[in-house]
Protein backbone atom coordinates (compact mmCIF):
# COMPACT_ATOMS: atom_id res chain seq x y z
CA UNK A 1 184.84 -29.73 116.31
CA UNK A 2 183.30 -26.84 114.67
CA UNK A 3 179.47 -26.91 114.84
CA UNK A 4 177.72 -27.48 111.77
CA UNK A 5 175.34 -25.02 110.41
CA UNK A 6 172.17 -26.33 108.39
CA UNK A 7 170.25 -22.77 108.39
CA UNK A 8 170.12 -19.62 105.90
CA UNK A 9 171.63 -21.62 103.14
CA UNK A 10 171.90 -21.10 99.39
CA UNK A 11 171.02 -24.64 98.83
CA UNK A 12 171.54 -23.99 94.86
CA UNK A 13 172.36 -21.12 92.78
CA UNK A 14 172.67 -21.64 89.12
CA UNK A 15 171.95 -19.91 85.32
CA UNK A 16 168.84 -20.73 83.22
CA UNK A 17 167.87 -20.26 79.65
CA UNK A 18 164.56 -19.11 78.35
CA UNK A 19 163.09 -22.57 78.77
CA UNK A 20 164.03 -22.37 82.74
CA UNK A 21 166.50 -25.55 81.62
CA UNK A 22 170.22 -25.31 83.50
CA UNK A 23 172.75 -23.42 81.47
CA UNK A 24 176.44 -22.09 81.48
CA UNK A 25 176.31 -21.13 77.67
CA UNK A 26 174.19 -17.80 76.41
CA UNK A 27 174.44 -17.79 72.38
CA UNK A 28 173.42 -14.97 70.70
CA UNK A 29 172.25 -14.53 66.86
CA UNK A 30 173.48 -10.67 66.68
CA UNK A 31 176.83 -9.11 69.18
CA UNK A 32 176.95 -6.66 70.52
CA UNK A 33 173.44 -6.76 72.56
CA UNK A 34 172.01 -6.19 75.82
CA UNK A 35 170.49 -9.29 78.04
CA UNK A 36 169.48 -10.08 81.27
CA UNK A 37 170.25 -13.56 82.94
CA UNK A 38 167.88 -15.24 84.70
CA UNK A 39 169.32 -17.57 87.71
CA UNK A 40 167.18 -20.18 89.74
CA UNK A 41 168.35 -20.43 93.89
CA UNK A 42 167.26 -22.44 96.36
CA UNK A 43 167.55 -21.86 100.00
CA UNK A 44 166.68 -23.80 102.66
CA UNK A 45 166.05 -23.63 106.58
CA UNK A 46 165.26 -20.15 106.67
CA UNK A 47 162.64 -18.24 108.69
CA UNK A 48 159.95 -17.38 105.77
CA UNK A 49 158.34 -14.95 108.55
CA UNK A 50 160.98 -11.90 108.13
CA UNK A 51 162.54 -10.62 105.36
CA UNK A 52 166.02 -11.42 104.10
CA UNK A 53 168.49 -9.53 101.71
CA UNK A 54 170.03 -11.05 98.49
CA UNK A 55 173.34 -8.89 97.00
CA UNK A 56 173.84 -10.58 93.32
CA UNK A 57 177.48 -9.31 91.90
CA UNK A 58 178.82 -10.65 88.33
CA UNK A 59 182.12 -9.88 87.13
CA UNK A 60 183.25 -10.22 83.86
CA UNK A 61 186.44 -11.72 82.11
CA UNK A 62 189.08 -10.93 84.66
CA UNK A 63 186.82 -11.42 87.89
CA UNK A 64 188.26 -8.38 89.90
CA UNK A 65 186.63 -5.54 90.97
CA UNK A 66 187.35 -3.54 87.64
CA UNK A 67 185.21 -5.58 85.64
CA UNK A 68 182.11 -5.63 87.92
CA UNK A 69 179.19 -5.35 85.06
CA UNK A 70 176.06 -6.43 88.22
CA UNK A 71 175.42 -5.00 91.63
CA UNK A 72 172.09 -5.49 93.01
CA UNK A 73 170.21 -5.66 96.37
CA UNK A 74 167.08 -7.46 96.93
CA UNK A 75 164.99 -7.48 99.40
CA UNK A 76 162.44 -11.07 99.89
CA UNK A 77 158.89 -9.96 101.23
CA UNK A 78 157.74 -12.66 104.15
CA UNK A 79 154.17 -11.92 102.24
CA UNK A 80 155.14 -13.03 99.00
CA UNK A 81 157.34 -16.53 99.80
CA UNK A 82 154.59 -19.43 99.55
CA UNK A 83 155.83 -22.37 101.82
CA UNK A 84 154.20 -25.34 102.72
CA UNK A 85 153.79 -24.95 106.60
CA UNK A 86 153.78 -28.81 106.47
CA UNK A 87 157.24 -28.51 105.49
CA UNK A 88 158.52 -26.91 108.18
CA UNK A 89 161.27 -27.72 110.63
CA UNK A 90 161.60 -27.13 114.12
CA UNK A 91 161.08 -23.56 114.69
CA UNK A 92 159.26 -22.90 111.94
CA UNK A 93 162.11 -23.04 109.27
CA UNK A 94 161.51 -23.43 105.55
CA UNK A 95 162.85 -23.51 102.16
CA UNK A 96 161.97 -22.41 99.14
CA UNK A 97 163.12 -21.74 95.44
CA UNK A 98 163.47 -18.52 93.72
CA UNK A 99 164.11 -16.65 90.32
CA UNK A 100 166.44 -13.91 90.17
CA UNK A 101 166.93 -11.87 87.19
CA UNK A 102 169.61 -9.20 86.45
CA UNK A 103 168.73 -5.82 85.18
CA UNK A 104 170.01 -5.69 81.12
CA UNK A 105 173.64 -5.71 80.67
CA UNK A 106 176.17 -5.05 77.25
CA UNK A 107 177.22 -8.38 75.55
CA UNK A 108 180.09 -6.86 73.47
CA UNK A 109 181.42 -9.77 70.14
CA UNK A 110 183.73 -12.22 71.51
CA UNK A 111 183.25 -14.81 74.15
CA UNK A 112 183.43 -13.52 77.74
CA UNK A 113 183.40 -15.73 81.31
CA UNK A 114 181.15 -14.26 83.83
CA UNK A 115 181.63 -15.15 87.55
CA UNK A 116 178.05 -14.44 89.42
CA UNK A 117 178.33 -14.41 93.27
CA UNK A 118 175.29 -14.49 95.79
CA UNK A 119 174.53 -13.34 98.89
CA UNK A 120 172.14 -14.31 101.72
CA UNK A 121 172.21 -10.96 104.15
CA UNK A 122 169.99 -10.65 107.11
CA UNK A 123 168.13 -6.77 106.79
CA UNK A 124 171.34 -5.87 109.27
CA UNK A 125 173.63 -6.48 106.41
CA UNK A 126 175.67 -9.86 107.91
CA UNK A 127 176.38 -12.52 105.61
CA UNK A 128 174.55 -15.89 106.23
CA UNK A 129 175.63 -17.36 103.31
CA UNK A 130 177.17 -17.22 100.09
CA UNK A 131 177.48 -19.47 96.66
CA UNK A 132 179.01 -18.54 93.15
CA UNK A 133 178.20 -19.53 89.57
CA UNK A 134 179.56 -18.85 86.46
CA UNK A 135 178.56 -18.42 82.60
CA UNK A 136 179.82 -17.41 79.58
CA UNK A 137 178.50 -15.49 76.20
CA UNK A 138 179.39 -15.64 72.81
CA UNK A 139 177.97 -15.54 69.21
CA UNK A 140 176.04 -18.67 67.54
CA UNK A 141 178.28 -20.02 64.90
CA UNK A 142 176.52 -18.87 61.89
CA UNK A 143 177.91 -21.84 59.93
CA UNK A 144 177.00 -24.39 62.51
CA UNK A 145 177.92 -28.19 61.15
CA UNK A 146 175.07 -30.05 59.14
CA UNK A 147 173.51 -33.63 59.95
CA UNK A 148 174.54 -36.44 57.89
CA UNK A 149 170.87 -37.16 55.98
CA UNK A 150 172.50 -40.76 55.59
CA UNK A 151 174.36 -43.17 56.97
CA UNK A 152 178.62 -43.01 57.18
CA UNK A 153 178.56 -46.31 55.43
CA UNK A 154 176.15 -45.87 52.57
């Protein structure tokens, strides 16, 4: 039986609009345009105490190497991470939630599928743990459908 591992996780890892509100679909007024994407993460049972690497990669359309449009390292400052010590588990293990946000990338007319991929690295460079998300782009329909002002039946 393989032993189950509860710490260094990417609880969550997910795409957020403006309004910090879940999202898979980025509309745009004007293409083409530049953007960043913000994505919210969670990760629990980690050691706030030392710092930790996260490696953010999105790949566009086709999802090989080819198309890679992100590749950023980050590294979390132990000073910075507010936990509540009361939270902690054995050991002194936390969690906490974060905001990532990509530099600005080309949005090019069409609709595109992005597939964002995250990595938790210790400051050797050995994965802990990874998750992946996706999202798309695309222009707002500039016709979009009215509301009915009345009922169907009137």
């Amino acid at each position: 039986m393989s032993e189950i591992i509860f710490d260094n996780q990417i609880a969550s890892f997910f795409p957020v609009d403006n309004n910090s509100e879940k999202t898979f679909y980025f509309k745009y007024d004007n293409l083409p345009t530049s953007t960043q994407i913000t994505f919210d993460l969670a990760i629990t049972a980690f050691n706030p105490n030392i710092p930790y690497q996260l490696h953010l990669t999105i790949n566009k359309n086709n999802f090989n190497q080819g198309s890679q449009i992100i590749n950023m390292y980050l590294q979390t400052n132990p000073m910075t991470i507010k936990t509540d010590p009361n939270d902690a588990l054995d050991g002194g293990l936390n969690s906490a939630n974060f905001s990532l946000t990509t530099p600005e990338f080309n949005v090019t007319n069409g609709t595109h599928v992005y597939l964002a991929k995250l990595e938790l690295l210790d400051m050797d460079g050995r994965k802990l743990d990874s998750n992946k998300t996706w999202f798309t782009t695309g222009q707002k329909d500039p016709n979009p459908p009215t509301q009915l002002k009345e009922g169907l039946n009137q």
